[in-house]
Protein backbone atom coordinates (compact mmCIF):
# COMPACT_ATOMS: atom_id res chain seq x y z
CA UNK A 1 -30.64 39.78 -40.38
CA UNK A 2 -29.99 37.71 -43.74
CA UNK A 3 -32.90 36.22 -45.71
CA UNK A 4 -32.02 32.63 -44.86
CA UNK A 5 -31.46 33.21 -41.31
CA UNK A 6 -34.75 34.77 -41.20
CA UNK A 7 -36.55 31.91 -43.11
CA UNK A 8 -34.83 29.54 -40.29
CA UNK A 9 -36.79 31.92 -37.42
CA UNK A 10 -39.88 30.93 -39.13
CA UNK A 11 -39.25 27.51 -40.00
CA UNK A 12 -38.49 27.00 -36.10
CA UNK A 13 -41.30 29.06 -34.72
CA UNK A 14 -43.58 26.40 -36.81
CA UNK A 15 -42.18 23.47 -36.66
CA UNK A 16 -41.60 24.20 -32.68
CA UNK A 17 -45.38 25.21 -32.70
CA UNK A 18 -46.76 21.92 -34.70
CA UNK A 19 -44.84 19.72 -32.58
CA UNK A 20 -46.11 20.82 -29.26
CA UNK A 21 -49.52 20.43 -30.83
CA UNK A 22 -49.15 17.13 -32.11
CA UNK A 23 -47.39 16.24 -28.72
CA UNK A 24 -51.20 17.70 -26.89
CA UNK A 25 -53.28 15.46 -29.08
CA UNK A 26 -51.53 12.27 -28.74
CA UNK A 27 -51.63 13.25 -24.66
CA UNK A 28 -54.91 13.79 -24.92
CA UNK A 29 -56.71 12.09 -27.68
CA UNK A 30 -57.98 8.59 -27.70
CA UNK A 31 -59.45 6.55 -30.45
CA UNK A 32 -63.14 7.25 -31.76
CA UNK A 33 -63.44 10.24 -29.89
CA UNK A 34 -65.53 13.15 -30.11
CA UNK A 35 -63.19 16.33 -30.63
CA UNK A 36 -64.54 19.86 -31.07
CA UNK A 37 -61.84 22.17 -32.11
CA UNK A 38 -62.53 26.08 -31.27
CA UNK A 39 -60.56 28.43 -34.16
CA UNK A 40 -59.74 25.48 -36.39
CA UNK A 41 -59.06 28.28 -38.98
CA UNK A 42 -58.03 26.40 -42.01
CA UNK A 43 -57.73 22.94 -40.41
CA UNK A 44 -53.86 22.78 -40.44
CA UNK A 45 -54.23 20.22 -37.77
CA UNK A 46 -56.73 17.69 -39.75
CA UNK A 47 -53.96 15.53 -40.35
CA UNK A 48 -53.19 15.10 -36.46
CA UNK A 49 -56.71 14.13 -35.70
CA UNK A 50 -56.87 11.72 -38.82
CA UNK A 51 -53.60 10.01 -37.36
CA UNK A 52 -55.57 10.00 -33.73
CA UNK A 53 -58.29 8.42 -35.22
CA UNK A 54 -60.66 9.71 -33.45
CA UNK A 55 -64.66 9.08 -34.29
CA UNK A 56 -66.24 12.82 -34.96
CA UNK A 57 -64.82 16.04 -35.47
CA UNK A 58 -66.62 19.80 -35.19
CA UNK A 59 -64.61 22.45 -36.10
CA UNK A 60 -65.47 26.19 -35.51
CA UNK A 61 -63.86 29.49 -36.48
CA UNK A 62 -65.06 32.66 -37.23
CA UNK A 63 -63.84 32.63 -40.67
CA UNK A 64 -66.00 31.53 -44.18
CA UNK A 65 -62.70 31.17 -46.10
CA UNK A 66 -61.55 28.93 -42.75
CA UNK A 67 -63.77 26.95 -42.79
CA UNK A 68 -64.55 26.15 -46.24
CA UNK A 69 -61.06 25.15 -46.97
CA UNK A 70 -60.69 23.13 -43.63
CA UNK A 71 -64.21 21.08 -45.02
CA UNK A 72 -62.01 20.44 -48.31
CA UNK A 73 -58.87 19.34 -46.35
CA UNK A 74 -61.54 16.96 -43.96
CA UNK A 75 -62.49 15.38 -47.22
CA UNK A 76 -59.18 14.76 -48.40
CA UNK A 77 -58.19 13.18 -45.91
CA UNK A 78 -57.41 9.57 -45.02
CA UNK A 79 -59.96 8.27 -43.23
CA UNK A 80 -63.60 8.24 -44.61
CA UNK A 81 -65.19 6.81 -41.27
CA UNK A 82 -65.08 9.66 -39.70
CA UNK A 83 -67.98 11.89 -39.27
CA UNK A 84 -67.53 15.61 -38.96
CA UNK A 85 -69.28 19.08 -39.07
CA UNK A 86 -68.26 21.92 -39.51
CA UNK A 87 -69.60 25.71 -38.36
CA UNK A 88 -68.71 29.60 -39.33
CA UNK A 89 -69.41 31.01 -35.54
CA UNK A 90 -67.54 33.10 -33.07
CA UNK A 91 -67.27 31.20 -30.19
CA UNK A 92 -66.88 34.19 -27.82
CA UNK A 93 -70.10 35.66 -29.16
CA UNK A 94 -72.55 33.31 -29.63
CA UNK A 95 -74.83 30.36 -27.81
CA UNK A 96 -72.52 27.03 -29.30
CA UNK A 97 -74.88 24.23 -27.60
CA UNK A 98 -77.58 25.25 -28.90
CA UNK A 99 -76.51 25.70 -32.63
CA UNK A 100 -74.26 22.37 -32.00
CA UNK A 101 -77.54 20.28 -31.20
CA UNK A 102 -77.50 17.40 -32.51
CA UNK A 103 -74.55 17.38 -34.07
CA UNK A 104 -72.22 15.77 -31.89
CA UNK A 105 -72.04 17.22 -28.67
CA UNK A 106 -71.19 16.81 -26.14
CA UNK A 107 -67.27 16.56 -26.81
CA UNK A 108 -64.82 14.00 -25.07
CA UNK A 109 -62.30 16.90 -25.88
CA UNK A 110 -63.18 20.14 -26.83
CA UNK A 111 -59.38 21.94 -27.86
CA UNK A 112 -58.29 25.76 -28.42
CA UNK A 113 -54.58 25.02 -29.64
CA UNK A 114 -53.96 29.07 -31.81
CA UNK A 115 -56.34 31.74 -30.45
CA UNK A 116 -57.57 31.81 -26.65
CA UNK A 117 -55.89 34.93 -26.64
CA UNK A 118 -58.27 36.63 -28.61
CA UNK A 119 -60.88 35.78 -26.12
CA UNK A 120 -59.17 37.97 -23.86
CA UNK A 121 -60.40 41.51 -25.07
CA UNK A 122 -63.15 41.81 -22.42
CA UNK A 123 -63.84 39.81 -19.30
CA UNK A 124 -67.54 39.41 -21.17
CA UNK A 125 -65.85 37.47 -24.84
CA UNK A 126 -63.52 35.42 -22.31
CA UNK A 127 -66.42 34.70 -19.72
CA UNK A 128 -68.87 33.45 -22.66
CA UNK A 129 -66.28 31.22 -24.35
CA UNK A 130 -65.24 29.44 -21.46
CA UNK A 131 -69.31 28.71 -20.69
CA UNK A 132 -69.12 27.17 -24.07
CA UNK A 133 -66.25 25.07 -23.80
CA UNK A 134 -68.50 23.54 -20.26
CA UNK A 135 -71.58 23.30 -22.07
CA UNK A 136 -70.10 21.32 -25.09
CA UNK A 137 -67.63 19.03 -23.01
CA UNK A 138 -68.79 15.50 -21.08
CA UNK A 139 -68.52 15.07 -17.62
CA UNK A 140 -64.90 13.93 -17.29
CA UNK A 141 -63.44 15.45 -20.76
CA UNK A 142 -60.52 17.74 -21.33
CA UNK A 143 -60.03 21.19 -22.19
CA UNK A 144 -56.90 21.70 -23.82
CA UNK A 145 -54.36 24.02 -25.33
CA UNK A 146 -51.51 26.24 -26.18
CA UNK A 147 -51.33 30.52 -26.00
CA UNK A 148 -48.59 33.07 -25.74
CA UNK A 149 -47.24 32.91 -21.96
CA UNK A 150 -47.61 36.44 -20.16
CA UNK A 151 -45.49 35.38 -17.81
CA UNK A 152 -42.67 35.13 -20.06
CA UNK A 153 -43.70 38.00 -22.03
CA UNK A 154 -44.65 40.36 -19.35
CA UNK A 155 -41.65 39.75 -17.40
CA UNK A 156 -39.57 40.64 -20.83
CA UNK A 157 -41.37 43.52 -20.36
CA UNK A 158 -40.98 44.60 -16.92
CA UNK A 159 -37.09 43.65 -17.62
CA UNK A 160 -37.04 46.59 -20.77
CA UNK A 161 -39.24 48.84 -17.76
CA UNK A 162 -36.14 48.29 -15.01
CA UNK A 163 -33.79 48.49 -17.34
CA UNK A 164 -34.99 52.09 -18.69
CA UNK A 165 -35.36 53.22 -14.97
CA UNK A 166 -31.77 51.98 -14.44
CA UNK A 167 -30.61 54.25 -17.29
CA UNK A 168 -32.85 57.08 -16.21
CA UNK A 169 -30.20 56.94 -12.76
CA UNK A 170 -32.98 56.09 -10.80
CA UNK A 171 -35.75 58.23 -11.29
CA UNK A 172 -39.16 56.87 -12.82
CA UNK A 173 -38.53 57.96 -16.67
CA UNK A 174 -42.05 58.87 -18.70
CA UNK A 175 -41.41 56.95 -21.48
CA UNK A 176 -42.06 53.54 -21.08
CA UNK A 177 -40.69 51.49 -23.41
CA UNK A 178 -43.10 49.29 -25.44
CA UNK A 179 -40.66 46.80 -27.16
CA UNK A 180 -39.48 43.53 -27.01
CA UNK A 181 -36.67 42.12 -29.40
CA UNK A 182 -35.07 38.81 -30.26
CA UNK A 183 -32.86 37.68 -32.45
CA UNK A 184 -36.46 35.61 -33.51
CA UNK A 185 -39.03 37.91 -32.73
CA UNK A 186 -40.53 41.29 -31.54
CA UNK A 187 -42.97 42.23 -29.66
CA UNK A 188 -44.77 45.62 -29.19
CA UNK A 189 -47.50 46.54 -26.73
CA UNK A 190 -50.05 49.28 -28.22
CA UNK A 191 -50.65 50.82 -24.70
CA UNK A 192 -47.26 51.87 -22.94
CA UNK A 193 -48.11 51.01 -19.25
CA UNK A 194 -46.62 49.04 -16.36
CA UNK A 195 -49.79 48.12 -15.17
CA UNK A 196 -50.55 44.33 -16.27
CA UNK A 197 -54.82 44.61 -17.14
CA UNK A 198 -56.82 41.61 -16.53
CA UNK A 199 -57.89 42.10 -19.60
CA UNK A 200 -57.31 44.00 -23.21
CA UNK A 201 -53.75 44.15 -22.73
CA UNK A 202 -52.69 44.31 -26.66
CA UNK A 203 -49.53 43.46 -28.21
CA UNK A 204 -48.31 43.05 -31.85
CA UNK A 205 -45.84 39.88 -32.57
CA UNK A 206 -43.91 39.67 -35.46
CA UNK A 207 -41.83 36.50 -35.67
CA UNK A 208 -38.38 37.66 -37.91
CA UNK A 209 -39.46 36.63 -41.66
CA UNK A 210 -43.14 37.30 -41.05
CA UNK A 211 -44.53 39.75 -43.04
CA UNK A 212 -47.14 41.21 -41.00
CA UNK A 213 -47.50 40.70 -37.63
CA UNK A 214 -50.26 38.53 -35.27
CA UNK A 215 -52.57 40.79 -32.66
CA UNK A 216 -52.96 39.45 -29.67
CA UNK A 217 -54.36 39.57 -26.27
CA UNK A 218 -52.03 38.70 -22.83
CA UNK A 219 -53.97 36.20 -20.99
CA UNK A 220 -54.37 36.89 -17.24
CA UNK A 221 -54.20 33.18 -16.08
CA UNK A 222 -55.93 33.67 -12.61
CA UNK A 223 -58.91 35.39 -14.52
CA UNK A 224 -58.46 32.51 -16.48
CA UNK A 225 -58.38 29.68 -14.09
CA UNK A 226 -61.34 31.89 -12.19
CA UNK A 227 -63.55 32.29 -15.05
CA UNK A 228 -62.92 28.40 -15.89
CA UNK A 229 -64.34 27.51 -12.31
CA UNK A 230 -67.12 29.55 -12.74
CA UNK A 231 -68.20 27.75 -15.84
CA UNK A 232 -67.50 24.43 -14.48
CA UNK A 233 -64.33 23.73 -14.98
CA UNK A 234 -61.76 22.56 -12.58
CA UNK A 235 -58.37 23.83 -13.23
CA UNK A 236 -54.91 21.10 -14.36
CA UNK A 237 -51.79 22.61 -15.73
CA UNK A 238 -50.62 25.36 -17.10
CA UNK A 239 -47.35 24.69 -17.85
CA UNK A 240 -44.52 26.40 -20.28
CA UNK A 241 -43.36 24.58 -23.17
CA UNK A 242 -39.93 24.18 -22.64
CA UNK A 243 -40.81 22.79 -20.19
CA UNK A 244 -43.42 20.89 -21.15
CA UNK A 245 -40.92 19.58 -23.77
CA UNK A 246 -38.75 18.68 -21.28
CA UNK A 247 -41.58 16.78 -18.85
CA UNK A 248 -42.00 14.70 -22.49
CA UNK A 249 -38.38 14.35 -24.08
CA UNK A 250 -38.64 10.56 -23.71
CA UNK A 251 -41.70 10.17 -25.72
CA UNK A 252 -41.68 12.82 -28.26
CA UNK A 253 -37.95 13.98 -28.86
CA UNK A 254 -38.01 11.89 -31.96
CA UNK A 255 -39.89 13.56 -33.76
CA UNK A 256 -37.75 17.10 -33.87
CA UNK A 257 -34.15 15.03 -34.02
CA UNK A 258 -34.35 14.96 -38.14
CA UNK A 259 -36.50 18.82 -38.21
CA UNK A 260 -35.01 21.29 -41.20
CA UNK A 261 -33.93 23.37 -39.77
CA UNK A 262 -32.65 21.64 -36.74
CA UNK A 263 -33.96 22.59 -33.49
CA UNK A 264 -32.60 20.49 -30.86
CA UNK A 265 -28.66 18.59 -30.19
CA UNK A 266 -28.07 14.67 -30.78
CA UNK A 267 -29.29 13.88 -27.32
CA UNK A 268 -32.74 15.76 -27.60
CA UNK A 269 -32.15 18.96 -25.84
CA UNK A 270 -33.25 22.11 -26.95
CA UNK A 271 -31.18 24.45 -29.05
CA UNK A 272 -30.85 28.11 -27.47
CA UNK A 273 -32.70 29.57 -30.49
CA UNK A 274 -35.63 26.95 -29.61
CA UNK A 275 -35.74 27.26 -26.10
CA UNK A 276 -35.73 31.28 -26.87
CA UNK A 277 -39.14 30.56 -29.13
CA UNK A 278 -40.88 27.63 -27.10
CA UNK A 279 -40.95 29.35 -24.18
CA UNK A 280 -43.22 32.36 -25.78
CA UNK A 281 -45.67 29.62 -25.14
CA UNK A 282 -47.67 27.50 -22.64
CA UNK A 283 -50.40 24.94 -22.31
CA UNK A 284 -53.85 25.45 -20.96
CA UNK A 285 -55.57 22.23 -19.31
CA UNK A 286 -59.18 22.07 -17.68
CA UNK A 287 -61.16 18.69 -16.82
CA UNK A 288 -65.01 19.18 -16.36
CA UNK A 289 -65.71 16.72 -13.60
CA UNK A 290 -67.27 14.01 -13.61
CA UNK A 291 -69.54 13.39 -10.32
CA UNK A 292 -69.68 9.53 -10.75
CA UNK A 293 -66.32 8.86 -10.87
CA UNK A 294 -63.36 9.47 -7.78
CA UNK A 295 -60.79 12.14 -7.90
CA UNK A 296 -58.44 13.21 -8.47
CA UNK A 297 -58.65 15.05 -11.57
CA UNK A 298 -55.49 14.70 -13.47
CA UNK A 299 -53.37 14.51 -17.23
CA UNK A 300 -54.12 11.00 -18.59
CA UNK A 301 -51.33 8.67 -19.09
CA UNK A 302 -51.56 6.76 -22.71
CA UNK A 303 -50.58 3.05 -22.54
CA UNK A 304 -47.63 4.04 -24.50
CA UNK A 305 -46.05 7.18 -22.35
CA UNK A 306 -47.23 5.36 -19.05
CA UNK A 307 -43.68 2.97 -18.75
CA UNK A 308 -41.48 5.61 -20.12
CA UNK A 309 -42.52 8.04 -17.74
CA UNK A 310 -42.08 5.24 -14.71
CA UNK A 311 -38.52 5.02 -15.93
CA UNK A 312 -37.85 8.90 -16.45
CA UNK A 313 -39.74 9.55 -13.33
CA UNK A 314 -36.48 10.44 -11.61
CA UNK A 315 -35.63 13.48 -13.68
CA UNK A 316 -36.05 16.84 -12.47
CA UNK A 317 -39.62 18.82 -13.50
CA UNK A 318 -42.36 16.11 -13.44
CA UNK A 319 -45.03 18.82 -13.22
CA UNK A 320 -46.40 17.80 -16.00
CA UNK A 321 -47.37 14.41 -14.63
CA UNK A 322 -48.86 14.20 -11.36
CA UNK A 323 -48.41 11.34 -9.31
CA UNK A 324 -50.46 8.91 -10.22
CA UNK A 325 -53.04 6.93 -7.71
CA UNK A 326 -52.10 3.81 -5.68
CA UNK A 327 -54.20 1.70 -5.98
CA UNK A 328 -55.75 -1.04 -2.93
CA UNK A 329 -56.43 -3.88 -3.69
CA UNK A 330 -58.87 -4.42 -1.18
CA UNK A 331 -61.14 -1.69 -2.31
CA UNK A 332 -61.34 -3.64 -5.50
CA UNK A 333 -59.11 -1.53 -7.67
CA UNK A 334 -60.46 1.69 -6.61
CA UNK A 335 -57.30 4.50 -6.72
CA UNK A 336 -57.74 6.44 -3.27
CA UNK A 337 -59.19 9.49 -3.43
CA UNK A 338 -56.26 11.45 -1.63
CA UNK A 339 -54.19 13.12 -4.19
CA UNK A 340 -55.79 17.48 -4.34
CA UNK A 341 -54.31 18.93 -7.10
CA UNK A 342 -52.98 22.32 -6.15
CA UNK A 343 -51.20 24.88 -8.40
CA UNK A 344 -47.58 25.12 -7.90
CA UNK A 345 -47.80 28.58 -6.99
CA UNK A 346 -43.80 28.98 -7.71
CA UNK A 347 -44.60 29.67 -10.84
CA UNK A 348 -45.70 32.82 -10.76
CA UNK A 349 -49.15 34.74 -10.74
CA UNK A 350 -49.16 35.07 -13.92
CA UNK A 351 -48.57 31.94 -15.24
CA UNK A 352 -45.86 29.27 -15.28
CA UNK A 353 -42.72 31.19 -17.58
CA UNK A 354 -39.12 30.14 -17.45
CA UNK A 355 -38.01 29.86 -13.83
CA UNK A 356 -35.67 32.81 -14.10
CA UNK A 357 -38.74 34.96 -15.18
CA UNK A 358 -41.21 34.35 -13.00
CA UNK A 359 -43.08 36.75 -10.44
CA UNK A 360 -42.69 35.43 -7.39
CA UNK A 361 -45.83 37.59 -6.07
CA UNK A 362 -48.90 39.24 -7.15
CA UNK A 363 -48.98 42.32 -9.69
């Protein structure tokens, strides 16, 4: 692969990457909120929040060097009314109300949008973050972010397993393959198994100009979803972003129409190189509930999505956006309390994944 064409892989992967972020926060984020932000790392995403204009921001990551240049990108930034603190902790590891007393908590939105997978080693480092994220969130606030799919990537896998069998003539071959490749990316498991663990399933992923390449964990979303309710946390959407992207062309497609390098056609639709990198990934979303208030729990519309989804309501995959409330009058404005969100279970055990990838039952 030339040099240029592998500086285009990267430029994609990141530009693809920041806009599904920036997409989350505007989603999610309202005005003079309270935002804690779990592996800021080097607070790339500063800029987002200061555009959000939200009220206080924490930001945690296990890093010194993180954290002491995402403090000197905070106070660079554009808006001085803005309060925000920042910690060196590992939130898989350590008690985070307690150290965060008094300083902000509890969060209207607490946000993991690079690393959840690392929580995924043991059951114990995913189990204590997600008791965290509860424990620092409001009644009624949002849990949100992005990781690697496993659905997508473990079916890849499975599809390189088959495929070895198939040359094999049949018979069960003792080398499993451990590879994934792209024309953007490749992944490699350390462990060759077929076996998806619930947890501590590692993989290396190298993007094509990268020079080294990103450990990670595969999230097992049940365990996820499981451990979430355990802490307190009622499960929303998991939800691939290509599709995701295309749940939200209407609002956001604007801002990848002009990218360098370009990413998507004249009308907004994904390029095959795109869709090929988005859909590596997925968003995560949790609501802690809120006892005084009625269900159901659900994504919030802003004031400026809410019409453009009415009119693009009739377009296929509105999974994204549940159906929103009617409301009766004569109960004074209250929405009824009959909408149960369920997971669409056609996704997959293992997550949501393209629809010609997904595992229709359990593994």
């Amino acid at each position: 692969m030339s040099s240029s064409s592998s500086s285009t892989t990267t430029a994609t992967h990141q530009r693809l990457y920041d806009f599904a972020k920036t997409a989350l926060i505007k989603i999610f984020t309202s005005p003079y909120a309270t935002v804690c932000d779990l592996y800021c790392g080097t607070g790339v995403d500063i800029d987002k929040y200061d555009e959000a204009q939200i009220g206080h921001y924490i930001g945690i990551d296990v890093s010194t060097s993180g954290i002491v240049e995402a403090r000197e990108k905070w106070d660079e930034s554009q808006r001085k009314s803005c309060t925000s603190y920042f910690c060196e902790v590992d939130p898989c590891m350590e008690n985070l109300e307690s150290l965060l007393e008094d300083k902000g908590v509890p969060a209207d939105i607490v946000c993991c949008l690079q690393h959840l997978q690392l929580c995924f080693g043991t059951e114990e480092r995913a189990r204590s973050f997600l008791n965290n994220v509860s424990a620092m969130l409001r009644p009624g606030g949002y849990f949100f972010g992005i990781t690697p799919d496993s659905s997508t990537i473990w079916a890849k896998y499975q599809k390189n397993v088959e495929a070895s069998h198939n040359r094999a003539g049949g018979m069960k071959s003792n080398l499993v393959p451990n590879c994934i490749r792209s024309e953007s990316y490749m992944i490699t498991f350390e462990v060759e198994e077929e076996k998806f663990p619930l947890f501590g399933k590692k993989y290396q992923l190298k993007f094509a100009n990268d020079v080294a390449s990103e450990s990670h964990c595969l999230v097992h979303f049940p365990s996820l979803i499981r451990l979430a309710r355990e802490a307190g946390l009622e499960f929303v959407e998991i939800q691939n972003l290509t599709e995701f992207y295309d749940d939200n062309r209407a609002q956001f497609s604007g801002m990848l129409l002009n990218a360098n390098p370009v990413v998507v056609d004249p009308r907004g639709k994904l390029l095959p190189r795109s869709l090929d990198v988005l859909g590596l990934y997925t968003t995560f979303v949790f609501q802690k509930p809120d006892p005084d208030t009625i269900p159901p729990i659900m994504t919030p519309l802003s004031e400026e999505s809410s019409q453009i989804y009415e009119e693009a309501s009739d377009l296929e995959g509105s999974s994204w956006r549940h159906q929103m409330p009617v409301v009766d009058e004569e109960r004074n404005g209250h929405p009824e309390p009959e909408i149960v969100i369920i997971p669409d279970l056609s996704k997959g055990i293992l997550g949501p994944g393209p629809a010609d990838l997904r595992f229709p039952e359990p593994l």
